[in-house]
Protein backbone atom coordinates (compact mmCIF):
# COMPACT_ATOMS: atom_id res chain seq x y z
CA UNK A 1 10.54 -7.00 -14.60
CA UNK A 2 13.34 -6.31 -12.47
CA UNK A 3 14.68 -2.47 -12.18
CA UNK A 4 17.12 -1.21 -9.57
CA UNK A 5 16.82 2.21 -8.51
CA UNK A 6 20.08 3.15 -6.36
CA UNK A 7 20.19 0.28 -3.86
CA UNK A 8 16.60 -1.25 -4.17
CA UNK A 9 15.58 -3.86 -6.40
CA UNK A 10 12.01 -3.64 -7.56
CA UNK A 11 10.21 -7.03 -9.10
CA UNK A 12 6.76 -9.01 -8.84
CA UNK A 13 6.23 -11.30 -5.86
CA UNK A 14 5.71 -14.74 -6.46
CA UNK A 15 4.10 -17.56 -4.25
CA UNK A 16 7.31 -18.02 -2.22
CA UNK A 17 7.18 -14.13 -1.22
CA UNK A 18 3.55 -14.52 1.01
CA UNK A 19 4.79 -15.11 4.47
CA UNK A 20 7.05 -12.21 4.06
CA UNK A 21 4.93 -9.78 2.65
CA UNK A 22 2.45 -10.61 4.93
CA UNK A 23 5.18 -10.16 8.13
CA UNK A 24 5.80 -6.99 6.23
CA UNK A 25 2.60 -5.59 6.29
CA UNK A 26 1.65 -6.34 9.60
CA UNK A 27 4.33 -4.65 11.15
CA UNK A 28 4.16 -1.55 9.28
CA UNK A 29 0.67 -1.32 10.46
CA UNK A 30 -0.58 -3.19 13.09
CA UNK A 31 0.78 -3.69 17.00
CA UNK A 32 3.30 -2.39 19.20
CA UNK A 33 6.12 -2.95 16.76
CA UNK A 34 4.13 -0.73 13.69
CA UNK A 35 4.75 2.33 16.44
CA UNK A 36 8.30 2.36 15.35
CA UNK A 37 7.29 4.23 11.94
CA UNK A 38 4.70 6.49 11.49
CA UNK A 39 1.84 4.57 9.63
CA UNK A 40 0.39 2.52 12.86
CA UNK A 41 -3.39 2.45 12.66
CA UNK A 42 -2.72 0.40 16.08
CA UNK A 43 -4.81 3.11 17.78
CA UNK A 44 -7.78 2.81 15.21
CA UNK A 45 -7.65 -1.20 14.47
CA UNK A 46 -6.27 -4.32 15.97
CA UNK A 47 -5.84 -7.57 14.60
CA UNK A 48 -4.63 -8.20 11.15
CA UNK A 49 -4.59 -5.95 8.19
CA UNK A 50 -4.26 -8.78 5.89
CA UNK A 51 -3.47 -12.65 5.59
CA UNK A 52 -1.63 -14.91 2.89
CA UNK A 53 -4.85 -15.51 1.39
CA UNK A 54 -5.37 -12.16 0.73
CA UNK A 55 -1.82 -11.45 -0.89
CA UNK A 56 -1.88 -14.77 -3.00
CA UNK A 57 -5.20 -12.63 -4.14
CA UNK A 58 -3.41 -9.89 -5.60
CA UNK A 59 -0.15 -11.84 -6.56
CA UNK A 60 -2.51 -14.32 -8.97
CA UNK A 61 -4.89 -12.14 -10.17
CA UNK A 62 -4.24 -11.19 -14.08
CA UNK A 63 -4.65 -7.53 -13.34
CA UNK A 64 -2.88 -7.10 -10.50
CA UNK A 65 0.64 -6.79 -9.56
CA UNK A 66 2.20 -6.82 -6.40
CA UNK A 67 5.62 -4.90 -6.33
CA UNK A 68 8.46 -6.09 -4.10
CA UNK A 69 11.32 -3.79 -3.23
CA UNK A 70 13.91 -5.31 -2.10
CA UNK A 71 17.48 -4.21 -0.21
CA UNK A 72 20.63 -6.11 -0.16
CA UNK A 73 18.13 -9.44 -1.18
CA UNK A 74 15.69 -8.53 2.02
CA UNK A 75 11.69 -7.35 1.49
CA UNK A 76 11.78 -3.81 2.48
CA UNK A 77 8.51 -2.75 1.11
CA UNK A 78 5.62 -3.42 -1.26
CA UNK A 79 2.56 -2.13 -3.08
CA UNK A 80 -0.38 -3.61 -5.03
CA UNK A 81 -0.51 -1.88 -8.89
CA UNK A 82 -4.19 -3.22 -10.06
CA UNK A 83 -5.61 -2.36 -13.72
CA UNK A 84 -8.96 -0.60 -13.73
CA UNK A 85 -9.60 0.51 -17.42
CA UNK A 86 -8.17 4.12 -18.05
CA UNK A 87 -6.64 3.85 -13.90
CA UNK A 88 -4.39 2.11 -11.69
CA UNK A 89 -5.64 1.27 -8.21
CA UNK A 90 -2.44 1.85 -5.52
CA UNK A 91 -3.10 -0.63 -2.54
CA UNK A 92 -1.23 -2.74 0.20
CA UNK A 93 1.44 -0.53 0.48
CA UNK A 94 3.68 -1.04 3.18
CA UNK A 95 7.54 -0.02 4.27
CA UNK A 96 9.20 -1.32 6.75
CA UNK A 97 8.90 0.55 10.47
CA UNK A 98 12.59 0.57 11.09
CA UNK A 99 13.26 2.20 7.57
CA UNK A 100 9.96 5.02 7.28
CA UNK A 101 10.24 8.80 7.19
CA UNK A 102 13.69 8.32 5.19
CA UNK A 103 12.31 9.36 1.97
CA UNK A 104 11.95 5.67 0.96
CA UNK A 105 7.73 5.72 0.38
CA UNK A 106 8.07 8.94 -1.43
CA UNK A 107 10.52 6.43 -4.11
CA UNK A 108 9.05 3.54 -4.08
CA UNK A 109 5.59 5.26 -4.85
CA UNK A 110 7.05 7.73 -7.95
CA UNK A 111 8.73 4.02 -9.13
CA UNK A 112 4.58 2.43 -8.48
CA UNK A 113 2.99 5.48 -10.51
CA UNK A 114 5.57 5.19 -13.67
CA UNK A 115 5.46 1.66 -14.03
CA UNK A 116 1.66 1.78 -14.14
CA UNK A 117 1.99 4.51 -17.05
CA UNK A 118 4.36 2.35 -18.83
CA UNK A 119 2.77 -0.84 -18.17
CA UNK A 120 -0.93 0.06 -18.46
CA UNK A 121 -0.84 3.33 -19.95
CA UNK A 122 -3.19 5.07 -17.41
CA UNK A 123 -3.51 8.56 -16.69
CA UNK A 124 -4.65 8.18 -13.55
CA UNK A 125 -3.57 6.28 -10.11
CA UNK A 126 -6.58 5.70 -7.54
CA UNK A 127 -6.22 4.73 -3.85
CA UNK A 128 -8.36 4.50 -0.55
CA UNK A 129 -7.70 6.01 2.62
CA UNK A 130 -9.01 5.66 6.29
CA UNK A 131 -10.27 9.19 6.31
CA UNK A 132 -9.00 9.20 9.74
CA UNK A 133 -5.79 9.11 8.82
CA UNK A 134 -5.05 12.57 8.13
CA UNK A 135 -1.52 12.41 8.74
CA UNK A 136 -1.23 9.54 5.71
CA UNK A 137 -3.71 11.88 3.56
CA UNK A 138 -1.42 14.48 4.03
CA UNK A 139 1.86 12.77 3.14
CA UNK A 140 -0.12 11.46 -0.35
CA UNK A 141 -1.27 15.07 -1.03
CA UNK A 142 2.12 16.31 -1.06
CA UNK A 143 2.62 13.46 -3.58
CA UNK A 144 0.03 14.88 -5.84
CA UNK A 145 -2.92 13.11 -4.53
CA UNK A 146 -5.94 14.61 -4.16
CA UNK A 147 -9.27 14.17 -1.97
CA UNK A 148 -12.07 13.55 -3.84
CA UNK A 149 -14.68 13.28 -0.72
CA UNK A 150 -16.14 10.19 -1.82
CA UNK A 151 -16.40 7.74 1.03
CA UNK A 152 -17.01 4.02 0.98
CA UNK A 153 -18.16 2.21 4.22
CA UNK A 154 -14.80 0.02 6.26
CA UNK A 155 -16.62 -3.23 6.51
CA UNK A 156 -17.19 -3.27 10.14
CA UNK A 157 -17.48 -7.25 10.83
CA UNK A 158 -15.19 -8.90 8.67
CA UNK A 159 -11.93 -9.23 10.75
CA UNK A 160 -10.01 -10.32 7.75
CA UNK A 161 -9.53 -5.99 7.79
CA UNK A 162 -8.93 -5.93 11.34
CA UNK A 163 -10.77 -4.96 14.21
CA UNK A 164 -12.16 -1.40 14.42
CA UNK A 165 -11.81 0.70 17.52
CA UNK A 166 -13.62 3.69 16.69
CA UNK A 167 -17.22 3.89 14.70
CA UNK A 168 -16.47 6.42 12.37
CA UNK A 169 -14.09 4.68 9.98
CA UNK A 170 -14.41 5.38 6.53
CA UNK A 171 -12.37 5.31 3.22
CA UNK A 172 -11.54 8.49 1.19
CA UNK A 173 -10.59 7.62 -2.88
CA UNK A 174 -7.83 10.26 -3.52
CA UNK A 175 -6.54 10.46 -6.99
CA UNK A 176 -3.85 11.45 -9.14
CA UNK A 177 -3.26 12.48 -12.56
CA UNK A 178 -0.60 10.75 -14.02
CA UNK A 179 0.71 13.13 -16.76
């Protein structure tokens, strides 16, 4: 489903869209070039943050969707929507360095949490945060998210997440009624 808000272009990636997403992600969080915007974790993990296996993941899996925004035909952002009963699980959300604190992330989310409604018809969107991250947290509460306190272990070990350099990471689910 393709739907243009102002001068972005929002649709489903597709197979041919890995590489890019991947680039995309990466640099929005990871290394020297992720300090140009304001989500880095490059002080908190190295390495990768994901790999093409894990976005051909969420691009083939039935219930999830992986939304591609797109300006003038180039990948400026993107976001996993996933389907989890009477929720939506936001994930893998990434915009570009060079284009964050513009007001972008604030649209592209609002666009994330009504096509969920009017895809899924769920009341509610669901996401994980490092709770180290208060900055991020922060930025989603003024979105309407909310902290729940309910922690699940990072999975120290398994580089596929990246490479931890502190030992008290942690995700926080924060949640938001979708009225």
């Amino acid at each position: 489903m393709d739907t243009t808000a102002g001068h972005l272009t929002y649709r489903d990636a597709t197979d041919a869209d890995v590489d890019e997403i991947v680039a995309l992600i990466e640099s929005a969080y990871r290394g020297e070039a992720s300090r140009a915007g304001w989500t880095t974790e490059a002080d908190i993990l190295q390495g990768q943050r994901t790999d093409p296996e894990g976005v051909l993941e969420v691009i083939k899996s039935p219930d999830s969707r992986l939304l591609t925004v797109e300006r003038d035909g180039t990948v400026v952002a993107c976001c996993q929507l996933e389907h989890r009963g009477a929720h939506a699980y936001f994930g893998m959300f990434a915009v570009s360095p060079a284009l964050q604190g513009a007001g972008l992330g604030k649209t592209i989310i609002a666009e994330a949490e009504r096509q969920a409604r009017a895809t899924w018809g769920v009341t509610e969107m669901h996401m994980t945060v490092i709770s180290v991250r208060e900055d991020l947290i922060a930025w989603y509460e003024r979105r309407g998210y909310r902290r729940t306190g309910e922690m699940t272990p990072f999975p120290y070990g398994d580089e596929r997440f990246g490479i931890p350099q502190r030992d008290d990471l942690q995700f926080e689910l924060l949640v938001k009624p979708l009225a």
